[in-house]
Protein backbone atom coordinates (compact mmCIF):
# COMPACT_ATOMS: atom_id res chain seq x y z
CA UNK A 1 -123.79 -80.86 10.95
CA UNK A 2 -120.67 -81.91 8.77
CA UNK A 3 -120.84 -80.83 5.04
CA UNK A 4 -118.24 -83.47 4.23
CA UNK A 5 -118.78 -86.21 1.77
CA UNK A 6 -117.42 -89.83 2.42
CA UNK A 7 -117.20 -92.12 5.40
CA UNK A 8 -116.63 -90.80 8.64
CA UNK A 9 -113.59 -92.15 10.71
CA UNK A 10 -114.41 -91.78 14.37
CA UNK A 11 -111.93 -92.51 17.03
CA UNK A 12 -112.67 -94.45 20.55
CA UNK A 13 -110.64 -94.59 23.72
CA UNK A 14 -112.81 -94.80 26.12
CA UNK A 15 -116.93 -95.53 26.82
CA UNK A 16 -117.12 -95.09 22.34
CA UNK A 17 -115.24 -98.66 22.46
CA UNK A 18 -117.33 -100.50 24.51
CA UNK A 19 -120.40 -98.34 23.92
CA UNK A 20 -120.56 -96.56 20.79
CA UNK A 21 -124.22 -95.99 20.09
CA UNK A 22 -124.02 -96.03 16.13
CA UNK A 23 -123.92 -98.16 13.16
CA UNK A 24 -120.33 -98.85 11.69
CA UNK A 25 -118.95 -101.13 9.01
CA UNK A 26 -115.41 -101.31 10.21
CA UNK A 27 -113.96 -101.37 13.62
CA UNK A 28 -110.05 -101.11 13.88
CA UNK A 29 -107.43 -100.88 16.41
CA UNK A 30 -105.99 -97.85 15.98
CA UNK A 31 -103.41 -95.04 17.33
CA UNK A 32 -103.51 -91.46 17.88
CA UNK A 33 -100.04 -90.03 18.30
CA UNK A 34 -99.56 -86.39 20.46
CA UNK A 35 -102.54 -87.41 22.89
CA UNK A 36 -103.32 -89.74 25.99
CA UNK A 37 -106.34 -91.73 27.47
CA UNK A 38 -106.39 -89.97 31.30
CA UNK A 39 -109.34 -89.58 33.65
CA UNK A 40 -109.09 -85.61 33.71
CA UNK A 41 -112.91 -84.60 32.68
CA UNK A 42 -115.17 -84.21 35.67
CA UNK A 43 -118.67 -86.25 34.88
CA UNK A 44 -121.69 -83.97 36.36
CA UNK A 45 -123.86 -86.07 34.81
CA UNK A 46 -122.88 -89.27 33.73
CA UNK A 47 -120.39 -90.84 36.51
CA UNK A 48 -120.96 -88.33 38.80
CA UNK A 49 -123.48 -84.78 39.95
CA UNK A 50 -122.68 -81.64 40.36
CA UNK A 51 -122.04 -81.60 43.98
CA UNK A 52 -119.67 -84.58 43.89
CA UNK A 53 -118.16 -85.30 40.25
CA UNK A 54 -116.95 -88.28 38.91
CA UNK A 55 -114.40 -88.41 36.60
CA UNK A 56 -114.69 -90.03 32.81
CA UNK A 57 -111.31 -90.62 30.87
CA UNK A 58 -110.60 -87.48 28.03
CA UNK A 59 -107.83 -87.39 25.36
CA UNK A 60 -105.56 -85.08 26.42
CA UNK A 61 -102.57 -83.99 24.81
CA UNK A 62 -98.99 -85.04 25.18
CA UNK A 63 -96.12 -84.68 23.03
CA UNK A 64 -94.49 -87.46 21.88
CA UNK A 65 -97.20 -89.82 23.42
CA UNK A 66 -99.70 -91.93 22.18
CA UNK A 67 -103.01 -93.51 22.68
CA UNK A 68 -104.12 -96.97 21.61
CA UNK A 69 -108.41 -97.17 20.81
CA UNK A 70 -110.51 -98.19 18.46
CA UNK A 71 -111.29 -96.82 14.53
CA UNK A 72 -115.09 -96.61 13.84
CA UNK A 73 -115.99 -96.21 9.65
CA UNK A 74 -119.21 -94.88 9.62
CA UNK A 75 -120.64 -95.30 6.14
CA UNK A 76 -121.13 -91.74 4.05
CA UNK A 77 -125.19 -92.28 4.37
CA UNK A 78 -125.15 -92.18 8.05
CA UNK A 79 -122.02 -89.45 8.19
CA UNK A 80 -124.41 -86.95 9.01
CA UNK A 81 -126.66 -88.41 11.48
CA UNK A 82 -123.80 -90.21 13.31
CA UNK A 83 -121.81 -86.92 13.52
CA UNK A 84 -124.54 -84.99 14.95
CA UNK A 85 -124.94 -87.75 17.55
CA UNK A 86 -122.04 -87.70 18.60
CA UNK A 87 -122.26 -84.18 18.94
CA UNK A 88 -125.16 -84.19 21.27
CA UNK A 89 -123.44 -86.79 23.03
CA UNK A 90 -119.63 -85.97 23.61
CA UNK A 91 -120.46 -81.59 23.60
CA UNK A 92 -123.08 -81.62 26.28
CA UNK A 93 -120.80 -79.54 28.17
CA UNK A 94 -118.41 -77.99 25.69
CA UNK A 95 -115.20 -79.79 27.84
CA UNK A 96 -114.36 -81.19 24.35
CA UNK A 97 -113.28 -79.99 21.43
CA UNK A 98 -114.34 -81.89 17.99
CA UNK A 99 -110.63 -82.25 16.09
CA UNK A 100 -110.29 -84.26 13.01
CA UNK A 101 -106.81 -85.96 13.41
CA UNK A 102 -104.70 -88.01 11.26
CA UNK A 103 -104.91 -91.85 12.90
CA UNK A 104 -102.82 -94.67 12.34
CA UNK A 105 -104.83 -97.88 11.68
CA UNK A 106 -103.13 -101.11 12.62
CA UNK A 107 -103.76 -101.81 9.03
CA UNK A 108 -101.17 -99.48 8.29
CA UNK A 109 -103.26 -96.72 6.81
CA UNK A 110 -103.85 -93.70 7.82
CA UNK A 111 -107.26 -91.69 8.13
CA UNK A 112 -108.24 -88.50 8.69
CA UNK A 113 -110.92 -89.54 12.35
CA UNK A 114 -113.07 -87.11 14.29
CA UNK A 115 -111.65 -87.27 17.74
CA UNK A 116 -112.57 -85.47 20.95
CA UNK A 117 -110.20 -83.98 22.96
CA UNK A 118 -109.58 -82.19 26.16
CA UNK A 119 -110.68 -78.15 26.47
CA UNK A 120 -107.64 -77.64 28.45
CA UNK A 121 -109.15 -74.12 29.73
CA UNK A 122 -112.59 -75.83 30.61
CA UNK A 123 -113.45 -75.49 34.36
CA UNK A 124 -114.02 -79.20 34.18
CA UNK A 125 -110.82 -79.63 32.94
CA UNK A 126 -108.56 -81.70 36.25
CA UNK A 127 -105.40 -82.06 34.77
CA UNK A 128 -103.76 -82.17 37.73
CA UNK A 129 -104.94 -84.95 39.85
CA UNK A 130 -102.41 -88.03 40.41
CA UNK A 131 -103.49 -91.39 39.97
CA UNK A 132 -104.53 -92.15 43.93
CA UNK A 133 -106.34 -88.64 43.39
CA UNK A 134 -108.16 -90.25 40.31
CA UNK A 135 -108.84 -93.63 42.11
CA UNK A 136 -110.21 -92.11 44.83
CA UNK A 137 -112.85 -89.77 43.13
CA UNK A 138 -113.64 -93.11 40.88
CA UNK A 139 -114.01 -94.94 43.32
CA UNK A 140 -116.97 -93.65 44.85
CA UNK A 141 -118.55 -91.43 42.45
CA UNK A 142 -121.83 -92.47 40.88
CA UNK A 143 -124.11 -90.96 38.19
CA UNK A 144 -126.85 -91.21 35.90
CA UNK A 145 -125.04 -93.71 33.63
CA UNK A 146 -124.21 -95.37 36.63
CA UNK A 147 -120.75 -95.82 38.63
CA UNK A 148 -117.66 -94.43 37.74
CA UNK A 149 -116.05 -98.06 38.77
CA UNK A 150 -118.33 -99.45 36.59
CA UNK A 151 -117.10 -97.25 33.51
CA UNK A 152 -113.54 -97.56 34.54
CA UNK A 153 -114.09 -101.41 34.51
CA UNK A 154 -114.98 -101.69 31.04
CA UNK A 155 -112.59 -99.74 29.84
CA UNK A 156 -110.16 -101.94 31.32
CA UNK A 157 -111.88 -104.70 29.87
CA UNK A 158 -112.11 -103.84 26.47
CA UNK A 159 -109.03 -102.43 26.09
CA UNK A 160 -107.64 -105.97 27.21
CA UNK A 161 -109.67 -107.12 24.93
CA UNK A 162 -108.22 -105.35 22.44
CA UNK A 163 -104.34 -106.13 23.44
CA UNK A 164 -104.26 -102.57 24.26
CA UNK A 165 -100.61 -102.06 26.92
CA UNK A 166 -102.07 -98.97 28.97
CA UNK A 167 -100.46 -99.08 32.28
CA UNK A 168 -101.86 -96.02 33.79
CA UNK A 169 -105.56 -97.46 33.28
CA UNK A 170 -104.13 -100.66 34.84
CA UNK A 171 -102.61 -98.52 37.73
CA UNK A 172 -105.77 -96.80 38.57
CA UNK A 173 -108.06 -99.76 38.66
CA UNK A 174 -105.94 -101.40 41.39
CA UNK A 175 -105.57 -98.03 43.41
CA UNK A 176 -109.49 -97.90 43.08
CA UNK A 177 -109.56 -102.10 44.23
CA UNK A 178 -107.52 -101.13 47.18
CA UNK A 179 -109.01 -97.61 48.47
CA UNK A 180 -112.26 -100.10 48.24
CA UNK A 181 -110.92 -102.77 50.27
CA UNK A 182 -109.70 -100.26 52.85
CA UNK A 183 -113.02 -98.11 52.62
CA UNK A 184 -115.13 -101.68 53.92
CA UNK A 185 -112.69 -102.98 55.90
């Protein structure tokens, strides 16, 4: 558990925007520079099994890059609690690592937020695939949590919700409408 005193900043680009699964009392648009949202994490649980993973989006670095989410202040009494569930929640299989970055708050300030990023050197790590690559594994994967359309849907959503420009995310869910289209036609 964290040792540090104060609210917690937490950063959310992906399923922690639309699903974060603790109490806050602020919720910002923010930026992280030096990192992008990209499905690269294979899901063995969540979006997808072990014998056919999904894929869930991961923050993965990129040099003069940015990407747009969502600022979470946690409240110092529940700093603890909330860090630890988060924990259990984003480490399940080490393919993150915890990093507290600095993050630019559409406020204009700037906070010190616990962010999880990319393991580059993780086997689950799939750096590599292009974005029909991506829509295809998304588009018929399907896990605990449900299906990885499903999570790549409100993603989408919220971040539109948000007035949050990410083309690539845009770009995959229509590669993922049209492999669908072809798959039942």
């Amino acid at each position: 558990m964290t040792t540090e005193m104060g609210d917690l900043w937490v950063f959310g680009y992906g399923s922690l925007m639309w699903r974060p699964g603790f109490a806050f009392t602020e919720r910002v648009k923010a930026t992280l520079p030096g990192y992008v949202r990209r499905f690269c994490l294979d899901s063995i649980t969540y979006r997808g099994t072990p014998d056919y993973p999904g894929l869930v989006l991961a923050l993965d670095a990129a040099a003069g890059q940015s990407c747009g989410g969502v600022a979470f202040r946690v409240p110092a009494a529940e700093r603890a609690d909330t860090h630890q569930y988060l924990r259990d929640r984003e480490l399940d299989t080490y393919a993150y690592v915890e990093r507290f970055l600095p993050l630019s708050l559409d406020t204009g300030q700037t906070v010190s937020a616990l962010c999880y990023v990319m393991d580059q050197t993780n086997q689950q790590y799939r750096g590599g695939l292009n974005l029909a690559q991506q829509a295809e594994v998304i588009a018929t994967a399907r896990g605990l949590a449900g299906t990885n359309v499903e999570y790549l849907e409100k993603t989408v959503d919220q971040l539109g919700a948000l007035g949050i420009d990410d083309p690539e995310m845009l770009e995959v869910r229509d590669l993922v409408a049209t492999f669908l289209q072809r798959k039942s036609a």
